[in-house]
Protein backbone atom coordinates (compact mmCIF):
# COMPACT_ATOMS: atom_id res chain seq x y z
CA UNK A 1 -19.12 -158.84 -132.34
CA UNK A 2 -22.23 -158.11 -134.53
CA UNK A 3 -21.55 -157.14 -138.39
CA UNK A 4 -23.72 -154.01 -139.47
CA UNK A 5 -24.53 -152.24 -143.04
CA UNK A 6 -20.93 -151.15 -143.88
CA UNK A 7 -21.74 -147.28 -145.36
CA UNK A 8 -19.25 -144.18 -146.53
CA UNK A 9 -20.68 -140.92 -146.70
CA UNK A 10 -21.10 -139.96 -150.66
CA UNK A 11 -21.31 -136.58 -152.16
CA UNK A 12 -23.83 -136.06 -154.35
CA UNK A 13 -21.73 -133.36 -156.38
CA UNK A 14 -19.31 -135.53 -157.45
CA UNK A 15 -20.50 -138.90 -156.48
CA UNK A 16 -17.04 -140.27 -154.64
CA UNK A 17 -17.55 -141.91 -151.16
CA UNK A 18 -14.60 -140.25 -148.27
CA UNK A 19 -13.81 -141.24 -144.68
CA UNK A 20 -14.00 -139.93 -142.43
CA UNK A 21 -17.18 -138.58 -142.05
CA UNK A 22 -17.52 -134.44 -143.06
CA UNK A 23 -20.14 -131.72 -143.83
CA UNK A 24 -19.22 -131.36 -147.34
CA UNK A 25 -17.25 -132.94 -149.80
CA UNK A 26 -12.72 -132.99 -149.39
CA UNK A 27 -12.76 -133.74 -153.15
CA UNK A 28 -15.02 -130.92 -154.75
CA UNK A 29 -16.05 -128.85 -151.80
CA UNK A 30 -19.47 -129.93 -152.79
CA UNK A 31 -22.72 -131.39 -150.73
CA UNK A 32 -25.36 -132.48 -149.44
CA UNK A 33 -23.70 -135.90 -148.45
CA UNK A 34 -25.23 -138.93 -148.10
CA UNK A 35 -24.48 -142.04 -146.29
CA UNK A 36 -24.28 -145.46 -148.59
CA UNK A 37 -24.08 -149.11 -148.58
CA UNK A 38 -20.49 -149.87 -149.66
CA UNK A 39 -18.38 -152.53 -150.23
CA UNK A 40 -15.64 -152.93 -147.41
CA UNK A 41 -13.28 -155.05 -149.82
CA UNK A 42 -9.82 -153.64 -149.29
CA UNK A 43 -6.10 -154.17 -148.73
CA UNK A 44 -3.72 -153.66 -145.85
CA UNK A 45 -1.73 -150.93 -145.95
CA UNK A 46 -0.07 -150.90 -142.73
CA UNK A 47 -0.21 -152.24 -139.30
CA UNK A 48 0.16 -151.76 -135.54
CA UNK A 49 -0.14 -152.67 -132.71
CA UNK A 50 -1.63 -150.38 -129.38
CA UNK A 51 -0.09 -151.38 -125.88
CA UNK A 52 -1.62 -148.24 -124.28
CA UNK A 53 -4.96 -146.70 -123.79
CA UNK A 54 -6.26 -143.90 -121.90
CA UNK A 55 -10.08 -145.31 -121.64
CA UNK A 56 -10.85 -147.52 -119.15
CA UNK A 57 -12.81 -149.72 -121.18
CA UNK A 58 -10.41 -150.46 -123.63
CA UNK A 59 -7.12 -151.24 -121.01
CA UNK A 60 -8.58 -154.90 -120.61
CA UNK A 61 -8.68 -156.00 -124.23
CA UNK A 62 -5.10 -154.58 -124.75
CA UNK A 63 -2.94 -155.41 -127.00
CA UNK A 64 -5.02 -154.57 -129.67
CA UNK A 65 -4.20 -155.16 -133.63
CA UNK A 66 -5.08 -152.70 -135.73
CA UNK A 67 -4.86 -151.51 -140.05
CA UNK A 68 -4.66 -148.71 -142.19
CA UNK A 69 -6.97 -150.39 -145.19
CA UNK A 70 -6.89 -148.85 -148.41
CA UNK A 71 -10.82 -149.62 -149.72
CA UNK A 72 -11.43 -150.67 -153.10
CA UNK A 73 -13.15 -148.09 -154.36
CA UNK A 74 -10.07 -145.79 -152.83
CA UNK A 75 -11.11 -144.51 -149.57
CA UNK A 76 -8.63 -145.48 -146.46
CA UNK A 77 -9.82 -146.31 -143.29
CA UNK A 78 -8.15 -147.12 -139.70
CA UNK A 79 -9.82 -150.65 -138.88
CA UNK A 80 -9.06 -152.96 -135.96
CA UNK A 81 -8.04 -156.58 -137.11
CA UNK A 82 -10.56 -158.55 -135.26
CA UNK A 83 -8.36 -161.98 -136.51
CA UNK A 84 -4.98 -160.76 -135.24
CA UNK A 85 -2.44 -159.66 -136.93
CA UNK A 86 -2.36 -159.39 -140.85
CA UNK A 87 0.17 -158.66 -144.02
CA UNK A 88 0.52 -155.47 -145.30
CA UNK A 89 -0.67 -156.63 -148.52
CA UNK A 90 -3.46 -159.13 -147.36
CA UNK A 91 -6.83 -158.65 -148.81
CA UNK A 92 -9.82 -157.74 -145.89
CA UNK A 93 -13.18 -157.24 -145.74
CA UNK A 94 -14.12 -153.92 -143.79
CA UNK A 95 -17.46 -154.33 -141.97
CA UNK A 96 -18.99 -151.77 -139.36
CA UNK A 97 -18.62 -153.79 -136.35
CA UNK A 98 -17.68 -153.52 -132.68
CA UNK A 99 -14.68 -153.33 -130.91
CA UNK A 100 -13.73 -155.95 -128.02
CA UNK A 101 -14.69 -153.42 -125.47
CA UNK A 102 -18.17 -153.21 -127.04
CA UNK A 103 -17.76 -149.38 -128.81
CA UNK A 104 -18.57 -149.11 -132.68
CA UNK A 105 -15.50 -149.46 -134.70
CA UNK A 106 -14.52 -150.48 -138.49
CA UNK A 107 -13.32 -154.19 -137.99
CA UNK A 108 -11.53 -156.26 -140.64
CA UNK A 109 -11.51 -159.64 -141.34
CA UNK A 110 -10.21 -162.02 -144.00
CA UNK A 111 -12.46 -162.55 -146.36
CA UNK A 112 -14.58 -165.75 -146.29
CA UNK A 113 -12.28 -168.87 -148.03
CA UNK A 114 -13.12 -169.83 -151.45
């Protein structure tokens, strides 16, 4: 699992990052967006777990664990816990990463001890 660049797409009008990705802006209607570097710090909101898949890839890597994370700087993103399982509550760091069956995906980890 390689760790790339975590980026949000960022309007320009009124500078707040959203996810997912759109043509313009869901807070001020506003654009041209831009993708940025961000900071994947964030907390877990919720969890589950999928048992089912209709892609072939996927089936063999089932069950899979995976978070609603609530960014720091406010966005929320669907993530797959690349650790296992996690709190509701724990603290994450949200990288753009792959998923065990190879396809991008957001993947959250704990962050680094210390």
């Amino acid at each position: 699992m390689t760790a790339r660049a975590f980026e949000l797409p960022h309007c320009e009008a009124c500078q707040r990052p959203h996810w997912p990705p759109r043509e313009i802006c869901p807070h001020c209607l506003g654009e041209p967006i831009h993708w940025r570097q961000a900071n994947g710090a964030g907390q877990v909101l919720s969890t589950t777990m999928v048992h089912h898949s209709l892609s072939d890839e996927l089936r063999p890597h089932l069950p899979l664990h995976v978070a609603t994370v609530k960014l720091d700087c406010g966005v929320r993103v669907i993530a797959y816990l690349a650790d296992g399982p996690q709190p509701s509550g724990a603290r994450v760091i949200v990288t753009a990463g792959s998923s065990p069956s190879g396809q991008e995906a957001l993947v959250a980890t704990p962050p680094a001890p210390g």
